[in-house]
Protein backbone atom coordinates (compact mmCIF):
# COMPACT_ATOMS: atom_id res chain seq x y z
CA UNK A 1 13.65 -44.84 8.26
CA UNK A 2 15.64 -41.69 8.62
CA UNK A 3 15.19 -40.74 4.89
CA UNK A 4 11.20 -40.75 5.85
CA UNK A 5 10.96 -38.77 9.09
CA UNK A 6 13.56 -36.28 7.48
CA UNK A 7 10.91 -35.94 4.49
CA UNK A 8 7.92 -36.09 7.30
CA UNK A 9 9.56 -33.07 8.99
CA UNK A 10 10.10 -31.38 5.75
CA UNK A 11 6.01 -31.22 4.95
CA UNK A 12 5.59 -30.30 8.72
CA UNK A 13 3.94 -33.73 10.43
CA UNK A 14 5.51 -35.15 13.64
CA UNK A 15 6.49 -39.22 13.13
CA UNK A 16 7.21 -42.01 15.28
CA UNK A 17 8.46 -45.20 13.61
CA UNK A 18 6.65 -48.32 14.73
CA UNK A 19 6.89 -51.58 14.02
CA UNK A 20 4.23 -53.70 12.13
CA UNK A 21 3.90 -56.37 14.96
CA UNK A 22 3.30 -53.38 17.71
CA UNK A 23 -0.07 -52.41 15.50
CA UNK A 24 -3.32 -53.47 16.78
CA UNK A 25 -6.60 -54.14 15.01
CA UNK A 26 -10.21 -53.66 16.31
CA UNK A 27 -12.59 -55.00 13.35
CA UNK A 28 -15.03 -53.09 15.85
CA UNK A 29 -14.28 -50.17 14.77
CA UNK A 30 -15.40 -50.60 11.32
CA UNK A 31 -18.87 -49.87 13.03
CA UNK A 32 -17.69 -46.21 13.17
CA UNK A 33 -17.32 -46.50 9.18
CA UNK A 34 -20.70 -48.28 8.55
CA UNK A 35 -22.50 -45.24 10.41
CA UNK A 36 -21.60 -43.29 7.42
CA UNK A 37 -21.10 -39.65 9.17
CA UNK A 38 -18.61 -38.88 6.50
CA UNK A 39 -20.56 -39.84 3.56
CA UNK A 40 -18.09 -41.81 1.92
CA UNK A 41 -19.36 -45.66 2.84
CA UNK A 42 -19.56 -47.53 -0.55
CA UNK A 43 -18.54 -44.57 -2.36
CA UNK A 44 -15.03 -44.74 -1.94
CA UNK A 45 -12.74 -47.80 -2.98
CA UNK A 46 -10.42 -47.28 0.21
CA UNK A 47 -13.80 -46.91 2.53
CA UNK A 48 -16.03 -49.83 4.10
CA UNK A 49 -17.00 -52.15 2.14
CA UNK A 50 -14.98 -52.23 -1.11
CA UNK A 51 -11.60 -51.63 0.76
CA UNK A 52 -11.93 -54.89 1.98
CA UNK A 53 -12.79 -56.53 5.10
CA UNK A 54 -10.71 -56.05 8.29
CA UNK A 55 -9.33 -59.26 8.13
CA UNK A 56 -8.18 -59.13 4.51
CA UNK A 57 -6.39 -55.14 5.51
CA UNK A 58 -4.84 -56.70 8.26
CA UNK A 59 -3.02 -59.43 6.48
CA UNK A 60 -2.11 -56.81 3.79
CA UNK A 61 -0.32 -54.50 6.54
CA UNK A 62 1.23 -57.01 8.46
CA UNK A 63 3.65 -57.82 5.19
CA UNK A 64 5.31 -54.25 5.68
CA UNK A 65 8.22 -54.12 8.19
CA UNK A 66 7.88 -50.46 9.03
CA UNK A 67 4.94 -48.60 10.38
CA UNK A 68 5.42 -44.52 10.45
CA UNK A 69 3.01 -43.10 12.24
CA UNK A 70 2.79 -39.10 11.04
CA UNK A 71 0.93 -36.39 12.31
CA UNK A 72 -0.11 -32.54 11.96
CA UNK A 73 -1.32 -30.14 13.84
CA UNK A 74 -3.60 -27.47 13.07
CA UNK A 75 -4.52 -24.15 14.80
CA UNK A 76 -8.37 -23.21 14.70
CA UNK A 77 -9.82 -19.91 15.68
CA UNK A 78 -12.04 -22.41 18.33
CA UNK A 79 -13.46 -25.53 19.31
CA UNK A 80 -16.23 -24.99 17.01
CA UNK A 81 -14.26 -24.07 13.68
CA UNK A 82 -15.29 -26.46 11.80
CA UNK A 83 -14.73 -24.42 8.51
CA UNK A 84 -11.24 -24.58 10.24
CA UNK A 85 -11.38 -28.11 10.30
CA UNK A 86 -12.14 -28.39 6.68
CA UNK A 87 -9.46 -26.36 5.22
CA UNK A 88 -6.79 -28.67 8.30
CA UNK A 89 -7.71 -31.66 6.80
CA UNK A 90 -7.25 -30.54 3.24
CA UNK A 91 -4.15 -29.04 4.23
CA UNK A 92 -2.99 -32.48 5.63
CA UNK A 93 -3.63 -34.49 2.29
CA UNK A 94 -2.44 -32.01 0.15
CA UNK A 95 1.21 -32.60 2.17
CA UNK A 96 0.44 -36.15 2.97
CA UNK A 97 0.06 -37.27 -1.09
CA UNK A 98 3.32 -35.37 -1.88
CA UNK A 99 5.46 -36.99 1.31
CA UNK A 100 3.72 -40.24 -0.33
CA UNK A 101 5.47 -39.34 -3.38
CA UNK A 102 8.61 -38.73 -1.99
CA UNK A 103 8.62 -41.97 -0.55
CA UNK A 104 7.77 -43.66 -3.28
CA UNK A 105 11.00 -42.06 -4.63
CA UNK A 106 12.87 -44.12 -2.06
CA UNK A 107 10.99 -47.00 -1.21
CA UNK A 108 9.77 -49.67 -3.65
CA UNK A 109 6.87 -51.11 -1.81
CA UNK A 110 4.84 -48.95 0.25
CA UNK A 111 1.67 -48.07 1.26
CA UNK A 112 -0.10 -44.81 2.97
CA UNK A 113 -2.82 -45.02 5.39
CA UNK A 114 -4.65 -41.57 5.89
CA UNK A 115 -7.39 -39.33 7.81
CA UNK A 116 -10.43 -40.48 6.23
CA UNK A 117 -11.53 -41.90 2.49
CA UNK A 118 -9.01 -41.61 -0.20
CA UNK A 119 -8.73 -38.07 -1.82
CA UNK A 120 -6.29 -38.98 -4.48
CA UNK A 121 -8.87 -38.35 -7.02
CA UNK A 122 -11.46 -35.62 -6.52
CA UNK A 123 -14.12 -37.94 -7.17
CA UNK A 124 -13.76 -41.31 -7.00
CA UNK A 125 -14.12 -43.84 -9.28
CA UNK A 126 -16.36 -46.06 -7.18
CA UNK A 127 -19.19 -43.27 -7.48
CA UNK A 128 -19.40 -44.69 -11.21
CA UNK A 129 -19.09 -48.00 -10.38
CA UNK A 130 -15.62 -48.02 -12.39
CA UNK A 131 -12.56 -49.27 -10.77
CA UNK A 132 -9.94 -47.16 -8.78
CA UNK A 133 -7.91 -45.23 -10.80
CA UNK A 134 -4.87 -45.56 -8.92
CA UNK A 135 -4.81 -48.80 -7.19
CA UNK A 136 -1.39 -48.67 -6.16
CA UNK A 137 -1.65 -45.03 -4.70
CA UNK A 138 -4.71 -45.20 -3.06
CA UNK A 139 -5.21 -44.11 0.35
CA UNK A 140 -7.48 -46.23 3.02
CA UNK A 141 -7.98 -44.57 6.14
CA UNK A 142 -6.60 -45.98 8.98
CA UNK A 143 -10.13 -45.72 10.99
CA UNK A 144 -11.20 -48.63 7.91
CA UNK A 145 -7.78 -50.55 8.59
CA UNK A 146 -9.41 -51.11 11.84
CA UNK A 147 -6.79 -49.21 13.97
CA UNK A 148 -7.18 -47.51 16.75
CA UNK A 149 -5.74 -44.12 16.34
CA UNK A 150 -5.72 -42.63 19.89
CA UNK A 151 -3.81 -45.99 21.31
CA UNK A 152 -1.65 -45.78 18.26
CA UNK A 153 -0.59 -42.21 19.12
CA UNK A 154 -0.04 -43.10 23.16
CA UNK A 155 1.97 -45.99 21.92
CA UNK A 156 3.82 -43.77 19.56
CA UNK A 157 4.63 -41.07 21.97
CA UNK A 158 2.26 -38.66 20.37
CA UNK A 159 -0.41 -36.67 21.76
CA UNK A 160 -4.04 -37.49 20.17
CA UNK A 161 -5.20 -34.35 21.44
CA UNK A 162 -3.12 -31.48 21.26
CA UNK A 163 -4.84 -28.83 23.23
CA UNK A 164 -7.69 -26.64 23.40
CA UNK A 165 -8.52 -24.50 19.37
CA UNK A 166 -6.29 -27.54 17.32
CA UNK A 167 -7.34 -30.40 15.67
CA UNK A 168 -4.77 -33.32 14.56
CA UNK A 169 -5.05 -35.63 12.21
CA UNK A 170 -2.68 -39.02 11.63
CA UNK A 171 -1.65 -40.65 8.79
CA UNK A 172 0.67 -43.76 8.25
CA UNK A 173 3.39 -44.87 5.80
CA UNK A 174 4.31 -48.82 5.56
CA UNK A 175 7.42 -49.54 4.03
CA UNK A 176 8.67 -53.15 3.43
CA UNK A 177 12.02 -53.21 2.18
CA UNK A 178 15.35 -51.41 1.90
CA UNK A 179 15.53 -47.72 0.85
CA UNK A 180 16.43 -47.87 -2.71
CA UNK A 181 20.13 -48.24 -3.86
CA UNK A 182 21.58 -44.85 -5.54
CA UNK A 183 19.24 -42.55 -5.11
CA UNK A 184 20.30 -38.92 -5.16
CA UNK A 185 17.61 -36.24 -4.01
């Protein structure tokens, strides 16, 4: 796990390492999701419904071993900075798909949970009714894995809210597996 929180510090997010069993799942908050403030419900194949239902994401993340939680801070002018916000976030998955590269470098089997829908693409697939592009890159959220980010954080030893003018946002690496033999970076 060293290899992943070295690369985590590298991009700039804070990580806790976790194991699998210590994750708990709230199908409830899939309600969040089906209120559709984001937009993305049914329009994104890693959103609610076509990532799958909460039992079906729970079985699928309780065959990693590893659970690294990650998070970023971001500086806003203020609490209502919401074009602040917007550029944050985007600044989180641009660094979050290239660690999730990197990884993938050193880890066979893996997968990324992130801050809202996939953004792999910059449309998705599902808007056409095609299939995802990139089924074995794509990104769920953790809000659709049915995870409670906030008691994640407190059980990670991170702060969900990191003072007044920041916003934070969490993302999550699963890794099943030994680091690949032989790799030189």
């Amino acid at each position: 796990m060293n290899k992943i929180t070295d690369l985590a510090l590298e991009y700039g997010f804070n990580s806790a390492v976790l194991t699998v069993s210590e994750i708990s799942f709230d199908p409830q908050l899939r309600r969040y999701c089906e209120m559709n403030s984001c937009g993305c419900l049914g329009k994104n194949h890693m959103c609610p419904p076509l990532v799958g239902s909460p039992e079906q994401i729970a079985a699928r993340i309780k065959n990693f071993d590893e659970f690294i939680l990650l998070q970023k801070v971001f500086p806003l002018e203020d609490s209502f900075d919401f074009e602040g916000m917007t550029s944050a976030q985007s600044g989180f998955w641009t660094d979050f798909i290239k660690l999730t590269e990197q990884v993938r470098i050193y880890y066979e089997d893996i997968m990324a949970l992130g801050a809202g829908g996939c953004r792999i693409c910059p449309r998705c697939a599902a808007e056409e009714s095609l299939p995802c592009r990139f089924p074995d890159r794509a990104i769920p959220s953790l809000e659709a894995c049915c995870i409670n980010v906030s008691e994640l954080a407190s059980a990670a030893g991170l702060k969900y809210i990191n003072g007044s003018n920041t916003v934070t946002y969490f993302g999550a690496i699963l890794v099943r597996g030994n680091e690949r033999e032989g790799i030189i970076r």
